[in-house]
C-alpha atoms as a PDB file:
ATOM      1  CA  UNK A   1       3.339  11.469  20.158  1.00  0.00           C
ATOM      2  CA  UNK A   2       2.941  14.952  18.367  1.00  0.00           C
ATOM      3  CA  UNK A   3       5.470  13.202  15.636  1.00  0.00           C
ATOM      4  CA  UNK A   4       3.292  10.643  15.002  1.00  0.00           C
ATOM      5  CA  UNK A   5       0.099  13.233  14.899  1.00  0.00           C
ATOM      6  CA  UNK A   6       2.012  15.512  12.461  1.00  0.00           C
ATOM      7  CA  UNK A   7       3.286  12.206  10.086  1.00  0.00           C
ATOM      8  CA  UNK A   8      -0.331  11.191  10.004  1.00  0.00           C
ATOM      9  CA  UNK A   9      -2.023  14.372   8.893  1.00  0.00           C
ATOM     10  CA  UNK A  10       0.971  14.897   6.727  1.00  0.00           C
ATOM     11  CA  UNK A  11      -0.275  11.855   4.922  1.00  0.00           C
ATOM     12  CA  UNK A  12      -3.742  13.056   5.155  1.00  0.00           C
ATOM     13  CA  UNK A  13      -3.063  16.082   3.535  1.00  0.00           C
ATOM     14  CA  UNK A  14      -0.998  14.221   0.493  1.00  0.00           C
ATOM     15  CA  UNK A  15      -3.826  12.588  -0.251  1.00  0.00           C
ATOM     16  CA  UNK A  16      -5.963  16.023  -0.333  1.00  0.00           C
ATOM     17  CA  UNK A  17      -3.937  17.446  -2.748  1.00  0.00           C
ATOM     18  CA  UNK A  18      -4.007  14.699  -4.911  1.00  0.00           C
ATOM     19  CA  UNK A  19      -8.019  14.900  -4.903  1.00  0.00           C
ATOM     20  CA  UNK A  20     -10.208  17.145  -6.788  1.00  0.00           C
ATOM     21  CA  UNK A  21     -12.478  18.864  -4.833  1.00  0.00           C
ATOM     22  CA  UNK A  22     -15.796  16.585  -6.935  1.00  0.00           C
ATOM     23  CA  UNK A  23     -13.870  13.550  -6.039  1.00  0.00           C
ATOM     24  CA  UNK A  24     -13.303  15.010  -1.977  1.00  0.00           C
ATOM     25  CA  UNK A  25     -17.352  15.343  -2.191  1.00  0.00           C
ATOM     26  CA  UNK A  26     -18.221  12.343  -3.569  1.00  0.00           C
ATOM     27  CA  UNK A  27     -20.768  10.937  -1.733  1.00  0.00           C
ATOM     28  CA  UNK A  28     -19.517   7.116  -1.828  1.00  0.00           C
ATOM     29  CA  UNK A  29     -22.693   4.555  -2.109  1.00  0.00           C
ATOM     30  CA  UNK A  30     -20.201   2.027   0.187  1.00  0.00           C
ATOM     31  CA  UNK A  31     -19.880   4.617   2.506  1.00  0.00           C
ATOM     32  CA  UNK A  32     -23.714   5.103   2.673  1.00  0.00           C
ATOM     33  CA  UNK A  33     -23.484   8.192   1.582  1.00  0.00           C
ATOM     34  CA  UNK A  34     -20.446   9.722   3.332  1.00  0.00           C
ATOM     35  CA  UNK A  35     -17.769  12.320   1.693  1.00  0.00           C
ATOM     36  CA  UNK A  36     -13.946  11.504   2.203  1.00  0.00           C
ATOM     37  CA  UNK A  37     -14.673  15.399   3.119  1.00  0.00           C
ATOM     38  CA  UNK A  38     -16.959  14.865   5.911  1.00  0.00           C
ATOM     39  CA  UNK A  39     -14.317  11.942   7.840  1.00  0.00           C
ATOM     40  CA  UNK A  40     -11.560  14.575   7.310  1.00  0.00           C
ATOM     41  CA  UNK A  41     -13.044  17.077   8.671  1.00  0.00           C
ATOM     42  CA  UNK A  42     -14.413  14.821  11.647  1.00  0.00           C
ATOM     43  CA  UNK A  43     -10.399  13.853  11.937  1.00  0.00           C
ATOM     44  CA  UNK A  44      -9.748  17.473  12.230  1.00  0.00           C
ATOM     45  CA  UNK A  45     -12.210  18.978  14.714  1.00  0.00           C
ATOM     46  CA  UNK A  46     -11.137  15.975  17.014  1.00  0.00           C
ATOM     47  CA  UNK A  47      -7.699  17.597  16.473  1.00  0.00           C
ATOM     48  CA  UNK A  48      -9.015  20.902  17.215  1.00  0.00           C
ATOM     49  CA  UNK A  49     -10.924  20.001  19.813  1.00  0.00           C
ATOM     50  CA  UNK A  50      -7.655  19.227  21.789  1.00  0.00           C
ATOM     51  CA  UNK A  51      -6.142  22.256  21.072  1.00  0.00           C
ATOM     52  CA  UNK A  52      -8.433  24.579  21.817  1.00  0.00           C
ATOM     53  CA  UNK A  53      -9.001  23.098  25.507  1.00  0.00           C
ATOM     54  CA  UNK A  54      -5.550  23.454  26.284  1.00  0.00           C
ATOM     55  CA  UNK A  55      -5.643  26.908  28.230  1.00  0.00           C
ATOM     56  CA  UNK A  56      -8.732  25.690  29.927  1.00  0.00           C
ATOM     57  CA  UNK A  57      -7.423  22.223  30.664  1.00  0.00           C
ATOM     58  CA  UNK A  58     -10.870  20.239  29.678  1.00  0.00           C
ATOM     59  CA  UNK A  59     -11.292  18.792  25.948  1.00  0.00           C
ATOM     60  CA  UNK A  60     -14.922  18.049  25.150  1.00  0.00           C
ATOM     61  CA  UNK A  61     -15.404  16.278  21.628  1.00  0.00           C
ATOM     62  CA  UNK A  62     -19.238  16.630  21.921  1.00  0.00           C
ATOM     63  CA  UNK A  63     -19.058  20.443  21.505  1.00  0.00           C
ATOM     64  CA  UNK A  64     -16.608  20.892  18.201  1.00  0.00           C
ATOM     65  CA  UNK A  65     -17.897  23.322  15.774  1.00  0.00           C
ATOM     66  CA  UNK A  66     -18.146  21.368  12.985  1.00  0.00           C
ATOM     67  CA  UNK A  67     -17.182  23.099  10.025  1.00  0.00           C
ATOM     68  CA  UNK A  68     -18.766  22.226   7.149  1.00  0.00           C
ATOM     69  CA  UNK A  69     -16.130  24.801   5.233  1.00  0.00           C
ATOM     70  CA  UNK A  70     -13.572  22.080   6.266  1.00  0.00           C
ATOM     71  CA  UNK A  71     -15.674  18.625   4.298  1.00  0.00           C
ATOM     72  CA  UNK A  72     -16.787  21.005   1.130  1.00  0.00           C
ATOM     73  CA  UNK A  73     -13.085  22.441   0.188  1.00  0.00           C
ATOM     74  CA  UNK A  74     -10.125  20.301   0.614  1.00  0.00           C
ATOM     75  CA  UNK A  75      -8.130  23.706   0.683  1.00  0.00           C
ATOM     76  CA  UNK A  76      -9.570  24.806   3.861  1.00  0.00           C
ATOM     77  CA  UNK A  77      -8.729  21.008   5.109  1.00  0.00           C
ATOM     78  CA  UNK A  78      -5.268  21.369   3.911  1.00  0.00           C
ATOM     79  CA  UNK A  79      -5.386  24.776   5.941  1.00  0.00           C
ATOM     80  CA  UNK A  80      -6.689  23.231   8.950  1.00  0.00           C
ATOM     81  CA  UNK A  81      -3.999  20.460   8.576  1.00  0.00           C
ATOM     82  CA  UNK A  82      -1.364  22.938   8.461  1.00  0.00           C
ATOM     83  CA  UNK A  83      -2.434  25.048  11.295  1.00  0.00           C
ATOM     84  CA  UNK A  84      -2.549  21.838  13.297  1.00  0.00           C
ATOM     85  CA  UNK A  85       0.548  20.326  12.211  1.00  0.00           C
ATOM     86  CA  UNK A  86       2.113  24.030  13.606  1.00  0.00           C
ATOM     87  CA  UNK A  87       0.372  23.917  16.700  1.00  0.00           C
ATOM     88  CA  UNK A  88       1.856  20.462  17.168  1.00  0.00           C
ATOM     89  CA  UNK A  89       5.607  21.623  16.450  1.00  0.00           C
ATOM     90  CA  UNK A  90       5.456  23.725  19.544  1.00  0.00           C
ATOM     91  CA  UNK A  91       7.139  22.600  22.481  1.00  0.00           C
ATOM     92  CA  UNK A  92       3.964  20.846  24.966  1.00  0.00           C
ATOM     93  CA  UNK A  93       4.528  19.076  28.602  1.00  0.00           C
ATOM     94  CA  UNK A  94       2.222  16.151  28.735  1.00  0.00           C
ATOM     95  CA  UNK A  95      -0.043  18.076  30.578  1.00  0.00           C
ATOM     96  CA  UNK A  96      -3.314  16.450  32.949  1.00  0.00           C
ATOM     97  CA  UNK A  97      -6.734  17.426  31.330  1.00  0.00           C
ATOM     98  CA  UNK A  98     -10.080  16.665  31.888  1.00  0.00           C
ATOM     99  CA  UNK A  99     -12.166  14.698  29.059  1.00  0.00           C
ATOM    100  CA  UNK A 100     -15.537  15.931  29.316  1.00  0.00           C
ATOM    101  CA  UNK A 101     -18.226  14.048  27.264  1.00  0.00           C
ATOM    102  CA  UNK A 102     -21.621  12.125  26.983  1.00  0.00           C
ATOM    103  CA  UNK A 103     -20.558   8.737  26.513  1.00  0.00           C
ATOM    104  CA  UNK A 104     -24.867   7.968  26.386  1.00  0.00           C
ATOM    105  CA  UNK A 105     -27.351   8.224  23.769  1.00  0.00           C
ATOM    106  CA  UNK A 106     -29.505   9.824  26.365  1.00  0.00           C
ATOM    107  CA  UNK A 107     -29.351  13.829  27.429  1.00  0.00           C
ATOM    108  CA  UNK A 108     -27.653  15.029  30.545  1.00  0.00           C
ATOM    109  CA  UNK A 109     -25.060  11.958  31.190  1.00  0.00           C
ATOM    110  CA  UNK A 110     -21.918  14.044  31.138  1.00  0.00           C
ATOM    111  CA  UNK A 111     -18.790  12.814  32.834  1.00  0.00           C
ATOM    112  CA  UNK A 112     -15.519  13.856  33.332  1.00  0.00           C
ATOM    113  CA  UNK A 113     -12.290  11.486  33.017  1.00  0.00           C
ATOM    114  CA  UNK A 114      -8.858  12.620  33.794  1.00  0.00           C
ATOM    115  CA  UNK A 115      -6.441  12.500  30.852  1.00  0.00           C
ATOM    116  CA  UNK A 116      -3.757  13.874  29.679  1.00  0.00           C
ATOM    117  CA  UNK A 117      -2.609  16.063  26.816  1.00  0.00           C
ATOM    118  CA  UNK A 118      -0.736  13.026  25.280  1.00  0.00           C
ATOM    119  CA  UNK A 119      -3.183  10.449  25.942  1.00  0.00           C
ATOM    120  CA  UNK A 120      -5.532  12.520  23.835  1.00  0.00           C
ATOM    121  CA  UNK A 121      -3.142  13.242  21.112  1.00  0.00           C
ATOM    122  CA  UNK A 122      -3.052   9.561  20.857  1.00  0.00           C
ATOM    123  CA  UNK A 123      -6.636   8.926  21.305  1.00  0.00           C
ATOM    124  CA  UNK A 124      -6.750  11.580  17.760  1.00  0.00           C
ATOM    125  CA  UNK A 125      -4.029   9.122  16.133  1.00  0.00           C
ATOM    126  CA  UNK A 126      -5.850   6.277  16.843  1.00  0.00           C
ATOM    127  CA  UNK A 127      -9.455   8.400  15.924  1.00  0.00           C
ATOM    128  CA  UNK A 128      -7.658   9.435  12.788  1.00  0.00           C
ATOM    129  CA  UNK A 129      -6.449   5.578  11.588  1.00  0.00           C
ATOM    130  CA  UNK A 130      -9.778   4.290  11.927  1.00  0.00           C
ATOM    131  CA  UNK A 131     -11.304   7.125   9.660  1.00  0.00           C
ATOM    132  CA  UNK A 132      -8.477   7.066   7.137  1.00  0.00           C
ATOM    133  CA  UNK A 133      -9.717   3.188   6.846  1.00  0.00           C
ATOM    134  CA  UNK A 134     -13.238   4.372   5.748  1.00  0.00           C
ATOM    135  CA  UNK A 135     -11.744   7.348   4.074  1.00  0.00           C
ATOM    136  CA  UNK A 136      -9.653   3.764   1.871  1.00  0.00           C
ATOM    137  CA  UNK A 137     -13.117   2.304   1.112  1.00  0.00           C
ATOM    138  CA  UNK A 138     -14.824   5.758  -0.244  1.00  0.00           C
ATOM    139  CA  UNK A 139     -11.200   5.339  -2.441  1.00  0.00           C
ATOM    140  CA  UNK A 140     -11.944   2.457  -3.881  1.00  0.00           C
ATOM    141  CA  UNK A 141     -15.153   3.527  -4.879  1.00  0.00           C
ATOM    142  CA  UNK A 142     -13.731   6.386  -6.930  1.00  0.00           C
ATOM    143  CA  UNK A 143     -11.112   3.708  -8.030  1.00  0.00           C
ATOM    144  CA  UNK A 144      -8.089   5.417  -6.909  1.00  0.00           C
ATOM    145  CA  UNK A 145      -6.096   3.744  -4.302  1.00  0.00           C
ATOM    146  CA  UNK A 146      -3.291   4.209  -5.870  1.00  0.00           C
ATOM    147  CA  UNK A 147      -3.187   7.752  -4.515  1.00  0.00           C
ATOM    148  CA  UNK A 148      -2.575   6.038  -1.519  1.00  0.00           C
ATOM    149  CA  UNK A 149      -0.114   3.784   0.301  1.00  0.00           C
ATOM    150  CA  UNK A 150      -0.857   0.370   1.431  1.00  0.00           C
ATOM    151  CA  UNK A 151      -0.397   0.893   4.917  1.00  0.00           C
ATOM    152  CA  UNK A 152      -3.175   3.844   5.049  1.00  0.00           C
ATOM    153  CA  UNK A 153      -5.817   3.665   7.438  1.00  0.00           C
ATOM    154  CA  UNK A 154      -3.572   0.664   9.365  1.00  0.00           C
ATOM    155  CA  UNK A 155      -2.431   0.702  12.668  1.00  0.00           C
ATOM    156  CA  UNK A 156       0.715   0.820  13.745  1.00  0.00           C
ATOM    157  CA  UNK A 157       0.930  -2.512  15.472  1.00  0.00           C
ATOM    158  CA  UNK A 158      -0.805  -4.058  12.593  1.00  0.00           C
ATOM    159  CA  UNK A 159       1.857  -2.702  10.517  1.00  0.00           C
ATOM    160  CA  UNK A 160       4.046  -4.397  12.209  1.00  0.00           C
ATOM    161  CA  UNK A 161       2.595  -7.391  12.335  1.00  0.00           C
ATOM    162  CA  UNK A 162       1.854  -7.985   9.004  1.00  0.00           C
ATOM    163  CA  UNK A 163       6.052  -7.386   8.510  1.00  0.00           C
ATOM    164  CA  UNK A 164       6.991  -9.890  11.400  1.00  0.00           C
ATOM    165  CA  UNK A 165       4.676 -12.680   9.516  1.00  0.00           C
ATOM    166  CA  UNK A 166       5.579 -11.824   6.169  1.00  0.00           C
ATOM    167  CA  UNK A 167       9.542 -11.854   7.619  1.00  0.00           C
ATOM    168  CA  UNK A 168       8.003 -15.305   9.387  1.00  0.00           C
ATOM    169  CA  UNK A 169       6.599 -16.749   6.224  1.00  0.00           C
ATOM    170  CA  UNK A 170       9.733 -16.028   4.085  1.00  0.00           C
ATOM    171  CA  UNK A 171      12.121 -17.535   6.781  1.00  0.00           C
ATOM    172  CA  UNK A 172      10.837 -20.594   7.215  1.00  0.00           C
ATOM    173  CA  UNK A 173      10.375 -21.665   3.427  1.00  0.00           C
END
């Protein structure tokens, strides 16, 4: 799982350094108003988040610090991405946690889930694809998917999908 984490904010941070910083705080009309800054930092702190509750064993979401440093300077993103990515090369046990979190739009509703560290590093993964999907749209906005590749902001199962009925499609004309 940590592979996939690390290949994914690999590609994350490619696109960063292909970005000017104006472009990284562009706040995209389709995106009502959203930065490509402010999803990667919202990537990251989920990211964090994990991390940091490893000693104590509970990951909470609701409480990351939310670094605006990391959405107004795509060098302190490709920092954070780094320091992440390092984290992640250390050798981890899949660990049990506890997810603590408010999953209500109303005050004091906290509950706790057991996890584990693995099932939250994919839970990031997944959190990550579906923001690099917006992230695509606030792209084409600023006309430049082409600093992208196709399958960005895709799942992996709709990856491979989309090859088993293309392969399907070509075999059977």
């Amino acid at each position: 799982m940590k592979r996939y984490c690390k290949q994914n904010l690999e590609e994350i941070k490619l696109l960063l350094s292909l970005l000017s910083n104006q472009k990284y705080t562009h706040r995209a009309r389709l995106l009502s108003g959203a930065t490509i800054g402010e999803h990667v930092r919202h990537i990251l702190e989920f990211y964090q988040s994990v991390l940091n509750g490893l000693d104590s064993k509970i990951i909470n979401y609701d409480n990351r610090k939310r670094n605006l440093l990391i959405e107004s300077d795509k060098e302190v993103a490709i920092q954070n991405i780094d320091f992440i990515c390092s984290k992640l090369t250390v050798d981890m046990a899949d660990e049990p946690l506890v997810l603590v979190g408010n999953f209500s739009s109303s005050e004091g509703e906290e509950s706790q889930i057991r996890t584990s560290l693995f099932r939250e590093l994919a839970y990031c993964l997944e959190h990550s694809i579906h923001h690099q999907a917006l992230i695509k749209i606030g792209l084409m906005e600023l006309n430049k998917l082409s600093y992208i590749d196709h399958t960005f902001g895709l799942a992996p199962a709709t990856i491979r999908y989309k090859k088993y009925a293309q392969n399907n499609i070509l075999t059977n004309t």
